[in-house]
Protein backbone atom coordinates (compact mmCIF):
# COMPACT_ATOMS: atom_id res chain seq x y z
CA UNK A 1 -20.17 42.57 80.83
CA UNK A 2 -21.82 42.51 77.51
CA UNK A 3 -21.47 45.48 75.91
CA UNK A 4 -24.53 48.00 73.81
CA UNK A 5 -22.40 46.80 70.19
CA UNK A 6 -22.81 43.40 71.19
CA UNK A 7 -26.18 42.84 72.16
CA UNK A 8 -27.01 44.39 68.50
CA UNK A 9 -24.51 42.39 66.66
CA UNK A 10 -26.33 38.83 68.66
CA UNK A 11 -29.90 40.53 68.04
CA UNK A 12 -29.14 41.00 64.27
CA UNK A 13 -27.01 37.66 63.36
CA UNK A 14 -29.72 35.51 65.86
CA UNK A 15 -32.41 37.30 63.52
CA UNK A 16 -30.80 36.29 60.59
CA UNK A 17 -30.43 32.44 61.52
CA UNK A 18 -34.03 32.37 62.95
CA UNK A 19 -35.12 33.30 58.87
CA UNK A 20 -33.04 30.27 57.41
CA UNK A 21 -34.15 28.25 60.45
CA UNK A 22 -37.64 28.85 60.04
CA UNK A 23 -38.20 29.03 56.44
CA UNK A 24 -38.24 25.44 54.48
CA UNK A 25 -36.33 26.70 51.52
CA UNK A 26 -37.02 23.31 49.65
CA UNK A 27 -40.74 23.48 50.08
CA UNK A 28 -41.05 27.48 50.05
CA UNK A 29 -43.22 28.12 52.71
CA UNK A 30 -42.89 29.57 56.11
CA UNK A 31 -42.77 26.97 58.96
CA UNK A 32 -43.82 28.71 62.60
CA UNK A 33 -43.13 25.60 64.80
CA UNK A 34 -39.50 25.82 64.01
CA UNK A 35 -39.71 28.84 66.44
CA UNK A 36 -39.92 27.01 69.46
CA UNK A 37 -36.49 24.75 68.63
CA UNK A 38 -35.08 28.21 67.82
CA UNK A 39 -35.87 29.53 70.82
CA UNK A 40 -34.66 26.33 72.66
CA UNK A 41 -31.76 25.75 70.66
CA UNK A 42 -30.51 29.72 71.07
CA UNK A 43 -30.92 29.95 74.90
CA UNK A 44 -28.65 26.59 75.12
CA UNK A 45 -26.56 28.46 72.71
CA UNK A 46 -26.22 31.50 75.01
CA UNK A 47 -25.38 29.23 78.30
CA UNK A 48 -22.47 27.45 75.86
CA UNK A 49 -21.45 31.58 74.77
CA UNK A 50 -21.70 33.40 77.76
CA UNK A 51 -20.69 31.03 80.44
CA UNK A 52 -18.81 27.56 79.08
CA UNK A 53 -16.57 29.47 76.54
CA UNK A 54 -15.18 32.03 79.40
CA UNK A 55 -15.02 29.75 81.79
CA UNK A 56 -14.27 26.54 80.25
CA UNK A 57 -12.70 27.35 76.91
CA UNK A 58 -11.04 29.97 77.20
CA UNK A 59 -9.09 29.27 80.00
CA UNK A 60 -7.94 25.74 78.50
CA UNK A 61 -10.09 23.65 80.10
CA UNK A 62 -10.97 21.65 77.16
CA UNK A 63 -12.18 18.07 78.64
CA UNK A 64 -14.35 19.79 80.82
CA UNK A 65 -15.87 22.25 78.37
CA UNK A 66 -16.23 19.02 75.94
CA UNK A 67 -18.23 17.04 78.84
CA UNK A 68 -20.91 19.80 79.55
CA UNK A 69 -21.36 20.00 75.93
CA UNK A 70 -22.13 16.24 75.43
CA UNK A 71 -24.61 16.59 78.63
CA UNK A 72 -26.32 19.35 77.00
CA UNK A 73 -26.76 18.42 73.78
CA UNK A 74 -28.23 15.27 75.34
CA UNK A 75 -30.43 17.20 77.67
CA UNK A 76 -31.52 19.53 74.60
CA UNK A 77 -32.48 16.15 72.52
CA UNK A 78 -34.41 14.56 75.07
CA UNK A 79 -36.74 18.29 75.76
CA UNK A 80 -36.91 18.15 71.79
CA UNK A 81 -38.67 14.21 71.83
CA UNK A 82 -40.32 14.17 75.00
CA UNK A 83 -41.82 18.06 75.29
CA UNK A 84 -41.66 20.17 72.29
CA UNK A 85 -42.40 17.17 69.35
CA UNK A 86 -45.42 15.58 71.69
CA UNK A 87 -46.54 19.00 72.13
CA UNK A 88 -46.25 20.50 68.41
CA UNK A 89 -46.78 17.46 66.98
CA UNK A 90 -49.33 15.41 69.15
CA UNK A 91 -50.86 13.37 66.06
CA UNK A 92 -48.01 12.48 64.00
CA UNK A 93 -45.80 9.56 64.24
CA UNK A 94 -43.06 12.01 65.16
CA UNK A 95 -43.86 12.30 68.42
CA UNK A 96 -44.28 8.63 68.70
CA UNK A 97 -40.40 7.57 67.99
CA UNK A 98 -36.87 8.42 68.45
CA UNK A 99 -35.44 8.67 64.88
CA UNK A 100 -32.05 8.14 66.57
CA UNK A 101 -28.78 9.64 67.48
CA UNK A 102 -27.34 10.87 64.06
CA UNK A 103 -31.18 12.14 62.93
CA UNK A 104 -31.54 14.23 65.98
CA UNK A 105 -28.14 15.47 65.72
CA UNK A 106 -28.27 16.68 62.33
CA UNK A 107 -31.04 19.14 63.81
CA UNK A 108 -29.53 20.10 67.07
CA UNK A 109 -26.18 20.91 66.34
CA UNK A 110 -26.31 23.09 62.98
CA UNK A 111 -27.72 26.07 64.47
CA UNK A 112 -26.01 25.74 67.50
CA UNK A 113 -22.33 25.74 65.68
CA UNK A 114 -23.56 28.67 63.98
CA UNK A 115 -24.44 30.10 67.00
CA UNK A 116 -22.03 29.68 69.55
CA UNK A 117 -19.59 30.45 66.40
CA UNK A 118 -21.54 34.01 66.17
CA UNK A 119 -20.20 34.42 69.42
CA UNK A 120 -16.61 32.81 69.22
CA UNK A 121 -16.26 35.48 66.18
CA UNK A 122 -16.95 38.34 67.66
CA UNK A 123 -15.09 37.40 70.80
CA UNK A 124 -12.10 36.75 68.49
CA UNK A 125 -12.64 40.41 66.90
CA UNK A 126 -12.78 42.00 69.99
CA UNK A 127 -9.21 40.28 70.89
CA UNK A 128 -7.56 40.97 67.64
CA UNK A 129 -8.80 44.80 68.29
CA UNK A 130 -7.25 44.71 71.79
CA UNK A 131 -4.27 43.12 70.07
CA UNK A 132 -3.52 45.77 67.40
CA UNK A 133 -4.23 48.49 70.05
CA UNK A 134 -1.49 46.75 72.33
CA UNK A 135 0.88 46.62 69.75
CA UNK A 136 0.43 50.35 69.21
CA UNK A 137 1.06 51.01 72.22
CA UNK A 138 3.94 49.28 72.51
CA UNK A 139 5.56 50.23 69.35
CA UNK A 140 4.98 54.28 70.14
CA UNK A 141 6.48 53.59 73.51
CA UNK A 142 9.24 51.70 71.93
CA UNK A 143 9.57 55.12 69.51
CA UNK A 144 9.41 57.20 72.23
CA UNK A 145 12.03 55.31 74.05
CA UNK A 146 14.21 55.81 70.97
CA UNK A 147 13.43 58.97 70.02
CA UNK A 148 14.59 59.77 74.12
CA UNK A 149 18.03 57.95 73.66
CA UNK A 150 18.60 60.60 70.48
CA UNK A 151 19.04 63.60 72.66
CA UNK A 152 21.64 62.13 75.41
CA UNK A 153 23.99 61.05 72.49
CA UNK A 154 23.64 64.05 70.53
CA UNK A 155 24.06 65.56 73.97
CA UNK A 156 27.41 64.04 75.00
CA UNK A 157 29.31 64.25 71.78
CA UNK A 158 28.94 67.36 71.38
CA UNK A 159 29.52 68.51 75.22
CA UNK A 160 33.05 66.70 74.73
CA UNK A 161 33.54 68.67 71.98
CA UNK A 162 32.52 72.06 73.33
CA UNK A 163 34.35 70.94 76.69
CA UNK A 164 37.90 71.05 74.40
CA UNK A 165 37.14 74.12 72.80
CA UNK A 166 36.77 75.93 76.08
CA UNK A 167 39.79 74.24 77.66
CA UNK A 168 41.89 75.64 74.40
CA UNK A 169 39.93 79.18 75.52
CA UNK A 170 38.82 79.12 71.36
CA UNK A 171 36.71 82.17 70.54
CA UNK A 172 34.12 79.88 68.55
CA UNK A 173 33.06 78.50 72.23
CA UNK A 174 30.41 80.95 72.81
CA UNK A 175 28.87 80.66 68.51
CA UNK A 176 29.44 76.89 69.31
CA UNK A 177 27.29 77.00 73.30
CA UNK A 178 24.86 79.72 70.40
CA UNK A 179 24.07 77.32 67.68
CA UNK A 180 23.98 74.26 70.27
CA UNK A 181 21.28 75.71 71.99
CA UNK A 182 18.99 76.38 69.00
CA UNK A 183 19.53 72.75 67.85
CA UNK A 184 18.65 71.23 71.52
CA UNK A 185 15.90 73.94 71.46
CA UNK A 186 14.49 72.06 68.33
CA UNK A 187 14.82 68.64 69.79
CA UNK A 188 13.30 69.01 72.69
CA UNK A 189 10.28 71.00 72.42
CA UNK A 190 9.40 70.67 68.13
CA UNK A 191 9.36 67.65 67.16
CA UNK A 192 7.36 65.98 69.72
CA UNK A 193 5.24 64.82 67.14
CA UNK A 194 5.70 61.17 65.28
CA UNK A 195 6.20 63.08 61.63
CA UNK A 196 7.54 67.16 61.09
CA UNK A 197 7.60 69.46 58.32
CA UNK A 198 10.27 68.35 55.93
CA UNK A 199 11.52 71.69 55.48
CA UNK A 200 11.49 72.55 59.37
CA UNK A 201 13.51 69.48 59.20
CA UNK A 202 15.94 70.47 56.87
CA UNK A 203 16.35 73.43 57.76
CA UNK A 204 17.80 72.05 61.99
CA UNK A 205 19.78 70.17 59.99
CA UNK A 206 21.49 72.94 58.09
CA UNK A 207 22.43 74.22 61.42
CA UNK A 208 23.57 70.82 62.78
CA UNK A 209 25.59 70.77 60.23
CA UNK A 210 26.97 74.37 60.95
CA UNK A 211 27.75 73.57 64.67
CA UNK A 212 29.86 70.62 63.61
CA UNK A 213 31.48 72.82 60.63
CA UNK A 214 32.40 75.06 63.56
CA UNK A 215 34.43 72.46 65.25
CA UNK A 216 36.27 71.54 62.31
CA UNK A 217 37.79 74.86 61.20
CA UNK A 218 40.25 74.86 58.09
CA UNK A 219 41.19 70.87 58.57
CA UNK A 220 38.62 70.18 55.54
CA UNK A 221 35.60 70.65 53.32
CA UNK A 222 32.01 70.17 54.21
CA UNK A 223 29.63 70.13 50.76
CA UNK A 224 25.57 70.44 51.96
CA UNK A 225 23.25 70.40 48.91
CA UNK A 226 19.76 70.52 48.74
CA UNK A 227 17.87 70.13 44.75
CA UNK A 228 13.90 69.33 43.86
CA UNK A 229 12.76 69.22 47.84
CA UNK A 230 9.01 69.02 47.22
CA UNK A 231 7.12 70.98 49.89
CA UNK A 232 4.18 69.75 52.05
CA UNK A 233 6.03 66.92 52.82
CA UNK A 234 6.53 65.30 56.61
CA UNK A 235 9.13 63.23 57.92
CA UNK A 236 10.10 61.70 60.84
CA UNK A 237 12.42 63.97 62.85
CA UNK A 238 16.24 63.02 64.20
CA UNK A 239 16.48 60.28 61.71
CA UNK A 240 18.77 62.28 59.05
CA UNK A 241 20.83 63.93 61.78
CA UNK A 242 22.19 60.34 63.11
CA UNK A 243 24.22 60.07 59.99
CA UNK A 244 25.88 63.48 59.93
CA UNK A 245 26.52 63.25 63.03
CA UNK A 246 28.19 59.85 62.57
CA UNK A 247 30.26 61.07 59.33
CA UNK A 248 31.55 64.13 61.54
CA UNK A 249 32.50 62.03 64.64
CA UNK A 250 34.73 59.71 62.77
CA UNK A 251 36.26 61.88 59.93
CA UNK A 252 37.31 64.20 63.04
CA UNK A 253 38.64 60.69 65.38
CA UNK A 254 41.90 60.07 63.44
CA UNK A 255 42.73 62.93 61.32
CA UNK A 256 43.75 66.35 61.97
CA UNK A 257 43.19 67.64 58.20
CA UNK A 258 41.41 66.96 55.36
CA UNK A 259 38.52 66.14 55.91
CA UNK A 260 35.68 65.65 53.29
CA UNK A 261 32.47 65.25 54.05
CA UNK A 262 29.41 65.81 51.10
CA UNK A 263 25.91 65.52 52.06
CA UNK A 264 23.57 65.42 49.57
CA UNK A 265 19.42 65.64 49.17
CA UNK A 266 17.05 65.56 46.03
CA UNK A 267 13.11 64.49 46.00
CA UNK A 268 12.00 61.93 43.07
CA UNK A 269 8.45 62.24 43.12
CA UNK A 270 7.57 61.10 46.96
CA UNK A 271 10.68 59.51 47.90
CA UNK A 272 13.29 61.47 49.56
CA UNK A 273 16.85 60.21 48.17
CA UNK A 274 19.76 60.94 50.90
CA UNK A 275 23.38 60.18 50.60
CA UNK A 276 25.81 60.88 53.24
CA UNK A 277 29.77 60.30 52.11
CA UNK A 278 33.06 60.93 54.48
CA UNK A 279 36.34 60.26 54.40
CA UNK A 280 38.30 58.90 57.62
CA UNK A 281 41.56 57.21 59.32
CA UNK A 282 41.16 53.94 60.35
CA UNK A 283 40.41 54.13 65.02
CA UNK A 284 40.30 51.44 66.37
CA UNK A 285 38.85 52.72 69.86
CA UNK A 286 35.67 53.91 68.06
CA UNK A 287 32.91 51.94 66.60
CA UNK A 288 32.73 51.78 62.69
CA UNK A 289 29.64 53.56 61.35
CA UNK A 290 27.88 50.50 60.68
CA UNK A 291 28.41 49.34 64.77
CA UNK A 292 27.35 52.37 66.32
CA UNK A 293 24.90 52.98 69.05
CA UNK A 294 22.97 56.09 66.95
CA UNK A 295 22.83 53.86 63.47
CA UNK A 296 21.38 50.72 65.73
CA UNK A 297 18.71 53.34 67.35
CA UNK A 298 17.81 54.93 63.83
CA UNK A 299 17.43 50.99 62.09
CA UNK A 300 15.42 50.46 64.59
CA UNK A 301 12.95 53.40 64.16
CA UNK A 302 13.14 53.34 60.22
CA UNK A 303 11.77 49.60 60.60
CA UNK A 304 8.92 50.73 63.40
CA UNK A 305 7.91 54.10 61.20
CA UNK A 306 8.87 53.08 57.24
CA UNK A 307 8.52 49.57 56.88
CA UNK A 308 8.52 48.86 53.05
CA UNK A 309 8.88 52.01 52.42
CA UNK A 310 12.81 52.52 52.91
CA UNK A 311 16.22 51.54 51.95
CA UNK A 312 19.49 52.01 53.48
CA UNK A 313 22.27 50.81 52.36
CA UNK A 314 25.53 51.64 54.07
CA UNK A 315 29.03 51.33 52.88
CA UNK A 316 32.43 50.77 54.24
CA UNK A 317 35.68 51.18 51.72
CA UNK A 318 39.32 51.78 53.09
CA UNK A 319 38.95 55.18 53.86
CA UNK A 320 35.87 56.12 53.71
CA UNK A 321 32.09 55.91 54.25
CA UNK A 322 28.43 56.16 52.41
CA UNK A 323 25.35 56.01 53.95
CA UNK A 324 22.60 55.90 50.95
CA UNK A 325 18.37 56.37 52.35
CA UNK A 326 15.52 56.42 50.21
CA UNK A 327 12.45 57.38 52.39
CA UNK A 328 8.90 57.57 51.09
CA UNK A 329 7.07 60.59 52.70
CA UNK A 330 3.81 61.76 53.01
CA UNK A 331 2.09 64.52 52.79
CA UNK A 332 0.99 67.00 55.44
């Protein structure tokens, strides 16, 4: 079905070839029998357009598409010498002889490349559209996929956790169920959106990081600084919180006590700059930082949401870990 946009894009681009066509731009002056080839020329053009090309072309069928073609340009050349030039031109040696092949060529198929190309554009347009509105699709279902697999992790870790606590009988179990709630409460139901607040962010993961200080007691020290955080500024949520929570999982797998973990946050300009450094005992039942199933979720979604526009570098000494991302935010 061809649609209202269209039918003014053909009526506008056939009105601008039908001024070239008709106008002898060597001899400046206006020539009106060029009209009727138009005419003749575009309505072969529209059979080629609207039913050779989709049923021909596009579907591969090349041979075929190339045989009508020949047949019609033939058909158009012989209505050009034996009706329209006897007709138009029924005193002038024109209409008398066939100028040959190439000659009659050289008139016919100009305007009906230009033509039929009018219409292989805008077809091509119309796919590429289709195309980029595909890929969205599939790239904020492949987010939202992501972003889903966020919450069961966070989920499990930290139910393991709670579920040792409460076997011990610990008196933190019921500030630890408390500030687990509020950060679930955040994940689920604000930050739906592709990009949050910065400091709505920031401020869930203060008290991320406050559950997991709860878990770890006296065995260590857990430094959280914030300097220069420039507000207005969005970001897109859960990405931050994959690293802390990786840091705490494996300072906490092999040792019982000191434990350092410093966390660390400044704005330069529009990039966010965040470094992320623990110390830990070699496990060899747990992935290393660099293997795990949250840091291959969050690569993934820092390539689909910040591509060019982040760095991560993450390293691995004897002992301990440091997660360095530069993110360039926007603005609300």
């Amino acid at each position: 079905m061809v649609k209202k946009r269209e039918v003014l894009f053909q009526l506008v681009f056939h009105a601008l070839v039908l001024t070239f066509f008709v106008y002898n731009w060597y001899a400046q002056e206006f020539r009106p029998d060029r009209i009727w080839f138009f005419i003749m020329y575009a309505l072969a053009s529209f059979f080629v357009s609207y039913y050779m090309m989709p049923k021909f072309f596009y579907t591969k069928k090349y041979y075929v598409f190339a045989g009508l073609l020949v047949v019609l340009i033939g058909i158009l050349i012989g209505l050009e010498e034996l009706v329209l030039e006897p007709a138009l031109f029924p005193d002038s040696s024109r209409a008398k002889r066939f100028p040959g092949i190439l000659p009659s060529l050289a008139g016919v198929l100009p305007v009906m490349a230009v033509l039929t190309g009018g219409k292989f554009a805008w077809d091509s347009f119309q796919k590429q559209l289709e195309i980029d509105d595909l890929q969205s699709v599939i790239q904020e279902s492949e987010l939202q996929f992501l972003r889903s697999q966020v919450n069961p992790h966070f989920l499990f870790n930290n139910l393991n956790n709670l579920y040792s606590y409460a076997l011990e009988g610990s008196t933190k179990t019921p500030e630890i169920i408390l500030e687990l709630s509020g950060v679930l409460r955040y994940m689920l139901y604000e930050c739906k959106e592709e990009l949050v607040p910065l400091d709505k962010e920031l401020e869930q993961l203060g008290n991320f990081i406050r559950l997991y200080k709860l878990q770890i007691e006296e065995r260590g020290n857990v430094d959280f600084h914030t300097k220069a955080i420039g507000r207005g500024y969005k970001i897109a949520p859960l990405i931050l919180i994959v690293f802390i929570e990786n840091a705490f999982k494996h300072s906490q797998s092999g040792q019982s006590s000191d434990i350092e973990i410093s966390i660390n946050l400044e704005m330069e300009g529009n990039t966010l700059k965040f470094q992320c450094r623990n110390n830990f005992e070699k496990n060899e039942g747990l992935d290393t930082v660099a293997k795990g199933i949250g840091l291959a979720n969050v690569r993934k979604r820092l390539a689909l949401l910040y591509p060019k526009k982040h760095k991560l570098d993450i390293n691995e000494e004897t002992g301990s870990y440091e997660v360095n991302l530069s993110l360039e935010l926007q603005k609300a």
